[in-house]
PDB file of N, CA and C in Angstrom:
ATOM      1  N   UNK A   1     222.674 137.733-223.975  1.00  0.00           N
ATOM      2  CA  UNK A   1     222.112 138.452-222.851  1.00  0.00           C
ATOM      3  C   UNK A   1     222.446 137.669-221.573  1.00  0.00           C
ATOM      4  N   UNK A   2     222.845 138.677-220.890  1.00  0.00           N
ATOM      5  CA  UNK A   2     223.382 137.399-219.599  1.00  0.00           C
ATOM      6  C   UNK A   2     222.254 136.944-218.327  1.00  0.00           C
ATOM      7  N   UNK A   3     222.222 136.175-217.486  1.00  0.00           N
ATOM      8  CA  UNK A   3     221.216 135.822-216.640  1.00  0.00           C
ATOM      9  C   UNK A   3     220.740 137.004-215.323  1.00  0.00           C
ATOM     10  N   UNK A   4     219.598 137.206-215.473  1.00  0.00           N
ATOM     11  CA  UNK A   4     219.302 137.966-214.760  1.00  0.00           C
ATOM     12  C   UNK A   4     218.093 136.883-213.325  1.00  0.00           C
ATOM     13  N   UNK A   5     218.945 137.718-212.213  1.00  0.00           N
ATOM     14  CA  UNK A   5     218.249 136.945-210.920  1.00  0.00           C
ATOM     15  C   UNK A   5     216.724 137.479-211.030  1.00  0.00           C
ATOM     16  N   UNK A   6     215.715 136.152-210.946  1.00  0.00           N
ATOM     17  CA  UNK A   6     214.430 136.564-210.241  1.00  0.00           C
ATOM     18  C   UNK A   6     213.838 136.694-211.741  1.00  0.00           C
ATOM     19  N   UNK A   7     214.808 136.629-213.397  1.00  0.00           N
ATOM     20  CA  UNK A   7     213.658 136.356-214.484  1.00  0.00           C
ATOM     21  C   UNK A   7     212.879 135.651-214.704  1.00  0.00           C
ATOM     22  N   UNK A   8     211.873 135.528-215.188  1.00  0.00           N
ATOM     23  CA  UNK A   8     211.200 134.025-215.356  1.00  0.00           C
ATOM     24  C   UNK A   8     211.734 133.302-216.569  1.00  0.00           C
ATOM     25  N   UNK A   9     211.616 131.940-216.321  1.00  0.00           N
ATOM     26  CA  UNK A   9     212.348 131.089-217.747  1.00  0.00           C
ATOM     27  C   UNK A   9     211.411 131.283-218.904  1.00  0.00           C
ATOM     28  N   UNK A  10     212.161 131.611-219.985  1.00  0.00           N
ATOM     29  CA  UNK A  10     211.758 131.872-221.155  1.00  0.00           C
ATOM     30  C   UNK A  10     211.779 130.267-222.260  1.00  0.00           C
ATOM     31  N   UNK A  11     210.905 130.154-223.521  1.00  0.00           N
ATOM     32  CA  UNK A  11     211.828 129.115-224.440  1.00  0.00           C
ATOM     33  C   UNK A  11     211.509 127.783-223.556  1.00  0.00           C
ATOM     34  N   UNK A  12     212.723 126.561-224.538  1.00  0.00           N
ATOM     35  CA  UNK A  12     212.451 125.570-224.208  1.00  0.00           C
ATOM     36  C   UNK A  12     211.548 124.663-223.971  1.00  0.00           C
ATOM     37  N   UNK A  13     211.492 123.118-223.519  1.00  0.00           N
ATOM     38  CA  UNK A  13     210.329 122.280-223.896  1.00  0.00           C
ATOM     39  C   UNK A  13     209.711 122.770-222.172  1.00  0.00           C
ATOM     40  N   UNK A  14     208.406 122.337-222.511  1.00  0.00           N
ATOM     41  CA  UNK A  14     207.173 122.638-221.018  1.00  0.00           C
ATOM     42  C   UNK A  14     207.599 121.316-220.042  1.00  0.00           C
ATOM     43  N   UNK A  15     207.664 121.321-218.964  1.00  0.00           N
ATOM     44  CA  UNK A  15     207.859 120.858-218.349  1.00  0.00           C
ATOM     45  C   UNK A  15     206.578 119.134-218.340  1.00  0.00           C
ATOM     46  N   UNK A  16     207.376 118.194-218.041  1.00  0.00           N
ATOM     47  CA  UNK A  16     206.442 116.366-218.627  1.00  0.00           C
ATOM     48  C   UNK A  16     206.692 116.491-219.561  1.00  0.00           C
ATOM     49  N   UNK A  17     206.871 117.232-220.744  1.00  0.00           N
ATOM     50  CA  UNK A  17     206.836 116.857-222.450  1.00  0.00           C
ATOM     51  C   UNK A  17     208.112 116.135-222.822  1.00  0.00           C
ATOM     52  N   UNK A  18     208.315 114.973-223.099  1.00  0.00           N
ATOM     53  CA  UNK A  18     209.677 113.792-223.331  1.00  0.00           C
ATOM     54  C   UNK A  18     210.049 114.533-224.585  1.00  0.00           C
ATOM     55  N   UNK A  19     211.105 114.057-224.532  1.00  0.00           N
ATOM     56  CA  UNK A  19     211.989 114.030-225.995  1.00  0.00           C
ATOM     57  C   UNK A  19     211.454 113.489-227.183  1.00  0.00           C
ATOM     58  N   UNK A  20     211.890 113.704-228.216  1.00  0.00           N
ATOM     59  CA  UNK A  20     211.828 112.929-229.361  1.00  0.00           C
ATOM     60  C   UNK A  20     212.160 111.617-229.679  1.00  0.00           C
ATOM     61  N   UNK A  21     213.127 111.123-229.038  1.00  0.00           N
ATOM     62  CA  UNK A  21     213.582 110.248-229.016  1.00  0.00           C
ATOM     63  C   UNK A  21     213.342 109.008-228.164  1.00  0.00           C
ATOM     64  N   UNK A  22     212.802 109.645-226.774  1.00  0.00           N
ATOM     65  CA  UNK A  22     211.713 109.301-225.625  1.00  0.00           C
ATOM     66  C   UNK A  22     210.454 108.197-226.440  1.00  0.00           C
ATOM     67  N   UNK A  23     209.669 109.152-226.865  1.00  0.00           N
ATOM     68  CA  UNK A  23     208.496 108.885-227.714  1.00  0.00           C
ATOM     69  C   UNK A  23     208.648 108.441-229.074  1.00  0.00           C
ATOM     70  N   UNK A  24     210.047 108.250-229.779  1.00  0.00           N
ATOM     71  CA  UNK A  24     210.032 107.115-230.863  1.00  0.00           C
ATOM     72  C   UNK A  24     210.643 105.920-230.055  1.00  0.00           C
ATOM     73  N   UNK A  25     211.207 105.594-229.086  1.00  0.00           N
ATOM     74  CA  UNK A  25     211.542 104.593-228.691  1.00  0.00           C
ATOM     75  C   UNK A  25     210.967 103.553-228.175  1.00  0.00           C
ATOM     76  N   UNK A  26     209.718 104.405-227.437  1.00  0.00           N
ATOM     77  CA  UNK A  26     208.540 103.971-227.018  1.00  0.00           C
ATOM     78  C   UNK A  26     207.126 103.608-227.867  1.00  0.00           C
ATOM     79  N   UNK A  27     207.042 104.094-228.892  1.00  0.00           N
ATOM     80  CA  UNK A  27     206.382 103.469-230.282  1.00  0.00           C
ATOM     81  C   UNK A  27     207.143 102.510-230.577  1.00  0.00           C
ATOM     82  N   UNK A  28     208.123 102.563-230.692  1.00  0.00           N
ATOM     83  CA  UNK A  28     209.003 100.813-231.497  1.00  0.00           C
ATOM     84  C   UNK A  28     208.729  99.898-230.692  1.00  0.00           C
ATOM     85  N   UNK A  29     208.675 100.102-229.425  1.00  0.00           N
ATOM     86  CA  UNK A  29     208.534  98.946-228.197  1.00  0.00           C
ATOM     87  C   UNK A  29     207.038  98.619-228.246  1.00  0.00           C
ATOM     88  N   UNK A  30     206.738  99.206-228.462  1.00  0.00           N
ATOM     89  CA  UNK A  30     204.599  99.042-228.444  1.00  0.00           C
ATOM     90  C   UNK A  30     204.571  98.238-229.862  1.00  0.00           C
ATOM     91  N   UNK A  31     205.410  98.717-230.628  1.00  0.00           N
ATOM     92  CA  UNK A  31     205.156  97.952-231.835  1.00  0.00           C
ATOM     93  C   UNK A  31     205.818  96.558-231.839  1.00  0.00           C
ATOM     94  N   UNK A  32     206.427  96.337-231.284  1.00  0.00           N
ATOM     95  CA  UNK A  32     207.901  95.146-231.153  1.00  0.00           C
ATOM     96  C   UNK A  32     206.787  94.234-230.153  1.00  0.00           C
ATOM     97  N   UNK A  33     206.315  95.099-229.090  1.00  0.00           N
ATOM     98  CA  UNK A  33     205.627  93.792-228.406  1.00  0.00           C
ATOM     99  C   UNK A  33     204.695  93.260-228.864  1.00  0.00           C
ATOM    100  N   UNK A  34     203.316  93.779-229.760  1.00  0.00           N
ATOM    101  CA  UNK A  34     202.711  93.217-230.735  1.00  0.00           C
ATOM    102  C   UNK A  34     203.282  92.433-231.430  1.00  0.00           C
ATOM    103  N   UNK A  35     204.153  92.583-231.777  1.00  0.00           N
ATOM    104  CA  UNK A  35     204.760  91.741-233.211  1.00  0.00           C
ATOM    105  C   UNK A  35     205.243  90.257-232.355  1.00  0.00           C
ATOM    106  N   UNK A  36     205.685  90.349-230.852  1.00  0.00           N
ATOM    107  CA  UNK A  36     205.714  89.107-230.441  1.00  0.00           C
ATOM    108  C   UNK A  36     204.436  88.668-229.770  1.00  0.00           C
ATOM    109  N   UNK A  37     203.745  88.778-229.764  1.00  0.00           N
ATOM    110  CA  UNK A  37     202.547  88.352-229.147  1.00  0.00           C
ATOM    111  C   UNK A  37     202.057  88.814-228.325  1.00  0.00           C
ATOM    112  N   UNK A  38     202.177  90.312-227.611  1.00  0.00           N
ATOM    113  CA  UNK A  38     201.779  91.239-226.973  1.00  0.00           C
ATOM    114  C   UNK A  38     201.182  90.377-225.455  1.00  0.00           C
ATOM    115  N   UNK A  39     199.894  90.987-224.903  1.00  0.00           N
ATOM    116  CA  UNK A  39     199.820  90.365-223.750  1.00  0.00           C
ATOM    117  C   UNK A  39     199.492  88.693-223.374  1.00  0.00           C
ATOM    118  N   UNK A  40     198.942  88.044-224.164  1.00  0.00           N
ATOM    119  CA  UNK A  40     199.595  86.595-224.148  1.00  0.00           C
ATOM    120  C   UNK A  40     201.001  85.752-224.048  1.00  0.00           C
ATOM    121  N   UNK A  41     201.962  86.235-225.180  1.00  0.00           N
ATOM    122  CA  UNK A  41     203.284  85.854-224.713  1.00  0.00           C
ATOM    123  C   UNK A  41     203.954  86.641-223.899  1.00  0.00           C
ATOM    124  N   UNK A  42     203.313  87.920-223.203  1.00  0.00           N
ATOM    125  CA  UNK A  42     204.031  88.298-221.954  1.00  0.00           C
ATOM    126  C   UNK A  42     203.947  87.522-220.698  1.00  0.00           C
ATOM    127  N   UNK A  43     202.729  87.081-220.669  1.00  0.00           N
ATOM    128  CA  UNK A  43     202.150  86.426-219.455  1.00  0.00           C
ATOM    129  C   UNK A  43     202.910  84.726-219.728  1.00  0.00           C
ATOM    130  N   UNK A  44     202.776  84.058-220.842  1.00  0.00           N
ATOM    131  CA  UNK A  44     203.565  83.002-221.324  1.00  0.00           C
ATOM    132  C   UNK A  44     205.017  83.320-220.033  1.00  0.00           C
ATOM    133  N   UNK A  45     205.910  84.247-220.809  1.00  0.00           N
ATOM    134  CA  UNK A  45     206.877  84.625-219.882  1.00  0.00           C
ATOM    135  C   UNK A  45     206.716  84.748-218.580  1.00  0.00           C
ATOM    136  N   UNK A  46     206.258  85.829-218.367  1.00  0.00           N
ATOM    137  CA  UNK A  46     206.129  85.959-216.911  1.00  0.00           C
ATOM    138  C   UNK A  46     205.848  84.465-215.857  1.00  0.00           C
ATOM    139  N   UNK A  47     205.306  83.601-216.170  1.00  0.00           N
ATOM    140  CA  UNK A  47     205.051  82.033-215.588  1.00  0.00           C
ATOM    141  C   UNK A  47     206.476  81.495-215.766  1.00  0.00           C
ATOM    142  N   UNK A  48     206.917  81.322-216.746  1.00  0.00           N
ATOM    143  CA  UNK A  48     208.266  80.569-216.850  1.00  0.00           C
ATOM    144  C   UNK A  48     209.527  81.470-216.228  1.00  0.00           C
ATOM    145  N   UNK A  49     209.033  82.727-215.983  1.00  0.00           N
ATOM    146  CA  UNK A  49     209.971  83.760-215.354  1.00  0.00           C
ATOM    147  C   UNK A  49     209.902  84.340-214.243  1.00  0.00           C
ATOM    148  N   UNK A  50     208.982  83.997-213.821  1.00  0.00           N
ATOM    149  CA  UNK A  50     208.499  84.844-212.163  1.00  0.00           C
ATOM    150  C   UNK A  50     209.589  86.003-211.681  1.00  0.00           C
ATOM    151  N   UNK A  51     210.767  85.213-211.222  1.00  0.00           N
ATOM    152  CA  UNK A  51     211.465  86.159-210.330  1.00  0.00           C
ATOM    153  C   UNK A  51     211.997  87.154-211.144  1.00  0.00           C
ATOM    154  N   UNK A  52     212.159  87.158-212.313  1.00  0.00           N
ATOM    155  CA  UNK A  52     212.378  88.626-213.353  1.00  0.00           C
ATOM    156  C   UNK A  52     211.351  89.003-213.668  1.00  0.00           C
ATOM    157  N   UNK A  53     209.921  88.880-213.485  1.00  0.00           N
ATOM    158  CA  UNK A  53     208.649  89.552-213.406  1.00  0.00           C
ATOM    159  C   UNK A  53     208.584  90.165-212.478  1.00  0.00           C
ATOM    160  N   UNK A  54     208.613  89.729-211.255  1.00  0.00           N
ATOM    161  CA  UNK A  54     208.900  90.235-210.483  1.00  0.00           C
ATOM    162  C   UNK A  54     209.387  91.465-210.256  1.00  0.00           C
ATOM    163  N   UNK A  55     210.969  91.013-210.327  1.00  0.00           N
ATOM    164  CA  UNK A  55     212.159  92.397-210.227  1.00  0.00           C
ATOM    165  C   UNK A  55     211.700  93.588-211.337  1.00  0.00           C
ATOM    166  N   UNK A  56     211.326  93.024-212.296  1.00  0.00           N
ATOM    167  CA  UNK A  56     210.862  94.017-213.550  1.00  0.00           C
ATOM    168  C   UNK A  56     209.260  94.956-212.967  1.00  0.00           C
ATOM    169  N   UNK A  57     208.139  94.217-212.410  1.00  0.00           N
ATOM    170  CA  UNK A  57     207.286  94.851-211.686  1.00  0.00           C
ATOM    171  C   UNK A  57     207.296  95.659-210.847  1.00  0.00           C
ATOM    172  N   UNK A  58     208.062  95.238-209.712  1.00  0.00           N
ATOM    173  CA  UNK A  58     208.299  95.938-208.289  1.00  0.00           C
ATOM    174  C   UNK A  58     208.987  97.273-208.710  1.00  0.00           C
ATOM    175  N   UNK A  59     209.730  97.394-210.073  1.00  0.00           N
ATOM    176  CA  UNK A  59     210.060  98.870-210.018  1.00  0.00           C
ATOM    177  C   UNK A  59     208.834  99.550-211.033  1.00  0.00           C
ATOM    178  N   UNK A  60     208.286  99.360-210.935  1.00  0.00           N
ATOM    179  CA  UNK A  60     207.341 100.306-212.204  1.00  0.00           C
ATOM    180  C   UNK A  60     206.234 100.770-210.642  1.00  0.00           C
ATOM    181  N   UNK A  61     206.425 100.129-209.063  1.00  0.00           N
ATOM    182  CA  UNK A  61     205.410 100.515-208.801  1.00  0.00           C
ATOM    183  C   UNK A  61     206.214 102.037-207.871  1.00  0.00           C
ATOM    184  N   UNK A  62     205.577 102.919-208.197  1.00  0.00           N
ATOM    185  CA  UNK A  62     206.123 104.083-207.116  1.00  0.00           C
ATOM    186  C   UNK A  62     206.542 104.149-205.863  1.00  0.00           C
ATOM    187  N   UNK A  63     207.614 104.439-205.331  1.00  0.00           N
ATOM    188  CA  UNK A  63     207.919 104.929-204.222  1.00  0.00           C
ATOM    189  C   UNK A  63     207.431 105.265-203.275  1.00  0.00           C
ATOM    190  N   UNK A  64     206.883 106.247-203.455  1.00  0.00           N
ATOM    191  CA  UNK A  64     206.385 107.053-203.107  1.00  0.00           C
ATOM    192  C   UNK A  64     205.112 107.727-203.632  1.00  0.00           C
ATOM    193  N   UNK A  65     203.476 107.881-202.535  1.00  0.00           N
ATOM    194  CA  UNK A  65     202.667 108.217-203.503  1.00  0.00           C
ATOM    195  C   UNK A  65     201.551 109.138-202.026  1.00  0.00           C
ATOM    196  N   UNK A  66     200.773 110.088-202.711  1.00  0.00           N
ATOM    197  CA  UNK A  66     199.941 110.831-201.690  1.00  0.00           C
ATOM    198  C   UNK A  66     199.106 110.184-200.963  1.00  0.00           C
ATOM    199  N   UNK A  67     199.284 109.877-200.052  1.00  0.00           N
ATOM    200  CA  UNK A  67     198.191 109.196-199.106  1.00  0.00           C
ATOM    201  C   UNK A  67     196.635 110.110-198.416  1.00  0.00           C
ATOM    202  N   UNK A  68     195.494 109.712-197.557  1.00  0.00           N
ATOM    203  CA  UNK A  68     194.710 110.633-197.504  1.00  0.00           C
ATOM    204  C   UNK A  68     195.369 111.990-197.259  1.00  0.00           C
ATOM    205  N   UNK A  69     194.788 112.931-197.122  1.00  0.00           N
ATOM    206  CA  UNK A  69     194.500 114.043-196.778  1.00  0.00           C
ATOM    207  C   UNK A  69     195.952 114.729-197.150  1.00  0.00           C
ATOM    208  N   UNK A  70     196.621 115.010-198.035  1.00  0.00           N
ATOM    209  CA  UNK A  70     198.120 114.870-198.255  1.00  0.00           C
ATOM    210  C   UNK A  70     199.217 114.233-198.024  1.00  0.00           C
ATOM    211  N   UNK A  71     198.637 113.283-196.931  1.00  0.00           N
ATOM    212  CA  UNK A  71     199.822 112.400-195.763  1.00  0.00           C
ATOM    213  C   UNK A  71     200.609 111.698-197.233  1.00  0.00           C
ATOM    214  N   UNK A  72     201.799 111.340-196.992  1.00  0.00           N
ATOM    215  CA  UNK A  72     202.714 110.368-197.766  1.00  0.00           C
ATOM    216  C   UNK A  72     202.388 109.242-197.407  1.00  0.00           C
ATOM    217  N   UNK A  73     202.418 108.441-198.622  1.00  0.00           N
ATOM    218  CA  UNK A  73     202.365 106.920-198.253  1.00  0.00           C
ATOM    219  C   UNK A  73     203.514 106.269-199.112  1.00  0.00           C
ATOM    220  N   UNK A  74     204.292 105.701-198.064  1.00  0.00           N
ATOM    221  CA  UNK A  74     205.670 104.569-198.495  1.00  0.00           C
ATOM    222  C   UNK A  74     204.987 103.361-198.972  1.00  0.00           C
ATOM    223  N   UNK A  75     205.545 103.027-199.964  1.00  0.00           N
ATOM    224  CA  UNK A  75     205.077 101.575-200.817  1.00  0.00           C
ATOM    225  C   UNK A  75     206.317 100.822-200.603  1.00  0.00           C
ATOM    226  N   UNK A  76     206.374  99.555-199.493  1.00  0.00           N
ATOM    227  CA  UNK A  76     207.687  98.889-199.673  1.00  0.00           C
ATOM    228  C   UNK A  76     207.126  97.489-200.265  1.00  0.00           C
ATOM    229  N   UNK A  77     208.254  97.561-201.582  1.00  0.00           N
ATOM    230  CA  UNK A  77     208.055  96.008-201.964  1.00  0.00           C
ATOM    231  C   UNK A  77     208.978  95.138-201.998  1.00  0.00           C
ATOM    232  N   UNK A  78     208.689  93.855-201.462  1.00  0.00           N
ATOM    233  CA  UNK A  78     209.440  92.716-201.142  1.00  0.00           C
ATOM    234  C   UNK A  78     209.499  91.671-201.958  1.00  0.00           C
ATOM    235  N   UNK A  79     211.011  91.302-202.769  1.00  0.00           N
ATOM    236  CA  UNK A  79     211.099  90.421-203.491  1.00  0.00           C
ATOM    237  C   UNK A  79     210.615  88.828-202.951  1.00  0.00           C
ATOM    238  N   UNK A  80     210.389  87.997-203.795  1.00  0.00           N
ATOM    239  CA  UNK A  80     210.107  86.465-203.289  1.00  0.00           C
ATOM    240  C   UNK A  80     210.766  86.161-202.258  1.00  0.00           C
ATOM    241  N   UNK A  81     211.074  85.353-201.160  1.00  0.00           N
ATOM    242  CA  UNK A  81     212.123  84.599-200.253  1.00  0.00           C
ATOM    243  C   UNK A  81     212.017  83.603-200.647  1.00  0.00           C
ATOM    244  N   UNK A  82     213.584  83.007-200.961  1.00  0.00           N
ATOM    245  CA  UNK A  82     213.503  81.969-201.082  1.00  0.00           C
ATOM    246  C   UNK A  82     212.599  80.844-200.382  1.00  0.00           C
ATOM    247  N   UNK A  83     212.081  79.585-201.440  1.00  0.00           N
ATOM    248  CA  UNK A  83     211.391  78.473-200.922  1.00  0.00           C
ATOM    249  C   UNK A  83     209.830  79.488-201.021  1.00  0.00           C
ATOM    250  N   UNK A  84     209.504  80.546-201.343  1.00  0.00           N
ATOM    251  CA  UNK A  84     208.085  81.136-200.604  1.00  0.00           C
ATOM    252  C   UNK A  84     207.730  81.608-202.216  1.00  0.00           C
ATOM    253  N   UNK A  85     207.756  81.181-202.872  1.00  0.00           N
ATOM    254  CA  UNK A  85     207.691  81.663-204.869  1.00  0.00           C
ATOM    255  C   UNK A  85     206.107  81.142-204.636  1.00  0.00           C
ATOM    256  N   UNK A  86     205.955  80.070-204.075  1.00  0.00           N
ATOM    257  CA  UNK A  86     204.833  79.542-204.365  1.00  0.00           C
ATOM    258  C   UNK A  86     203.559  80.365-203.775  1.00  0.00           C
ATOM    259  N   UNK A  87     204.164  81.220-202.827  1.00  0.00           N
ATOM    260  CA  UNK A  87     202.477  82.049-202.303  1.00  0.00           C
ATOM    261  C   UNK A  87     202.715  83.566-202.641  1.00  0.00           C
ATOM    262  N   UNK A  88     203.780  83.540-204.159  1.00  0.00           N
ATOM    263  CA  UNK A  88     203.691  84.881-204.866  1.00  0.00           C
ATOM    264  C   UNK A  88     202.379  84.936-206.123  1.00  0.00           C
ATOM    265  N   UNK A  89     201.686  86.346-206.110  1.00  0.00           N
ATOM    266  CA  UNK A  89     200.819  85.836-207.179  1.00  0.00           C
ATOM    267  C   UNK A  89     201.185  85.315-208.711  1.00  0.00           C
ATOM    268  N   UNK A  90     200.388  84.542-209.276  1.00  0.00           N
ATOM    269  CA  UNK A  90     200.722  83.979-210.216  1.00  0.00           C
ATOM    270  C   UNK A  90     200.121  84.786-212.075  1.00  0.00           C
ATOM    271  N   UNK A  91     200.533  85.445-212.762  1.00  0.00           N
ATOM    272  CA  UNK A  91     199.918  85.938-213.696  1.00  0.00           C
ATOM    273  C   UNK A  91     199.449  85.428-214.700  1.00  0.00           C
ATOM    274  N   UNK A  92     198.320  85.209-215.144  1.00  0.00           N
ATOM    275  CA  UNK A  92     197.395  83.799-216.228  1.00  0.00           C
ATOM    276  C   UNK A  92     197.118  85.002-216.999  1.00  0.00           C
ATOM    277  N   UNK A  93     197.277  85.325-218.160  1.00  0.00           N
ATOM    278  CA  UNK A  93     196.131  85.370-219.682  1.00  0.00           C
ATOM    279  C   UNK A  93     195.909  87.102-219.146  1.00  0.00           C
ATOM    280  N   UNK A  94     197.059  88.133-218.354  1.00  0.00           N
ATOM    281  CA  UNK A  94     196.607  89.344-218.227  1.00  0.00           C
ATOM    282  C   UNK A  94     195.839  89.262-216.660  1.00  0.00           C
ATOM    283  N   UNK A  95     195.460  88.666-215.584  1.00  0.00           N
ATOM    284  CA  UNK A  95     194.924  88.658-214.687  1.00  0.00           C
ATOM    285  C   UNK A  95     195.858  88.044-213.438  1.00  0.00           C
ATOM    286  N   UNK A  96     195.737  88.327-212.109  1.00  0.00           N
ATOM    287  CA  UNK A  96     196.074  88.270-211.479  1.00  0.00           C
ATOM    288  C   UNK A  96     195.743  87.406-210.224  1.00  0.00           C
ATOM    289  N   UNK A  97     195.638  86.112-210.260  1.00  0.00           N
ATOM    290  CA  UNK A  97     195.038  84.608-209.229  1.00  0.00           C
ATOM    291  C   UNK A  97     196.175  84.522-207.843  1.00  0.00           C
ATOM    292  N   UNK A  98     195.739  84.798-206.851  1.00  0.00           N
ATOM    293  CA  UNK A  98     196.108  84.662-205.369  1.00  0.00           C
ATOM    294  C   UNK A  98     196.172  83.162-204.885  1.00  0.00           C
ATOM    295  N   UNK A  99     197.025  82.740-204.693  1.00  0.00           N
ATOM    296  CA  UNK A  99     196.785  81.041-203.931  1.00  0.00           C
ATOM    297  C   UNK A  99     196.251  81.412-202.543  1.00  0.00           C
ATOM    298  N   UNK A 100     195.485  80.374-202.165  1.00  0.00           N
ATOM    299  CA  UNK A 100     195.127  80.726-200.861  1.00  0.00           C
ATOM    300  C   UNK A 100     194.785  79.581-200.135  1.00  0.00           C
TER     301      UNK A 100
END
């Protein structure tokens, strides 16, 4: 049947619903990080790793997000500068300690 203008979409997955493959990949990883020591040896890492905690953090946080009243709000995040690591926060045991 060929495409008709102005049909509505029929079929197919609902729109947010991931793949199959999405959602087994993401169970193996939930399971894989348990199996290394889940949030203790992440944080282990993250101390001996900062600036790839970092880079790995700063993208998980959104872009872009609704500010009051619909307004947009820009989230800009700024990697360490060199020499300045030391007044980045530091991650202990899952929590988050500010030098000050």
């Amino acid at each position: 049947m060929p495409f008709e203008k102005g049909k509505p979409k029929t079929g197919g997955r609902l729109p947010g619903v991931s793949n199959k493959l999405t959602g087994a990949f993401r169970d193996a990883v939930r399971l894989v990080y348990g199996n290394i020591g889940g949030h203790e040896a992440f944080s282990r890492w993250a101390q001996d790793n900062p600036t790839e905690f970092y880079r790995i953090a700063s993208r998980l946080i959104p872009g872009e997000m609704q500010g009051e009243e619909g307004k947009k709000l820009t989230v800009i995040v700024y990697g360490p500068q060199p020499g300045s690591v030391q007044d980045a926060p530091k991650v202990i045991a899952g929590t988050v300690e500010y030098d000050t």
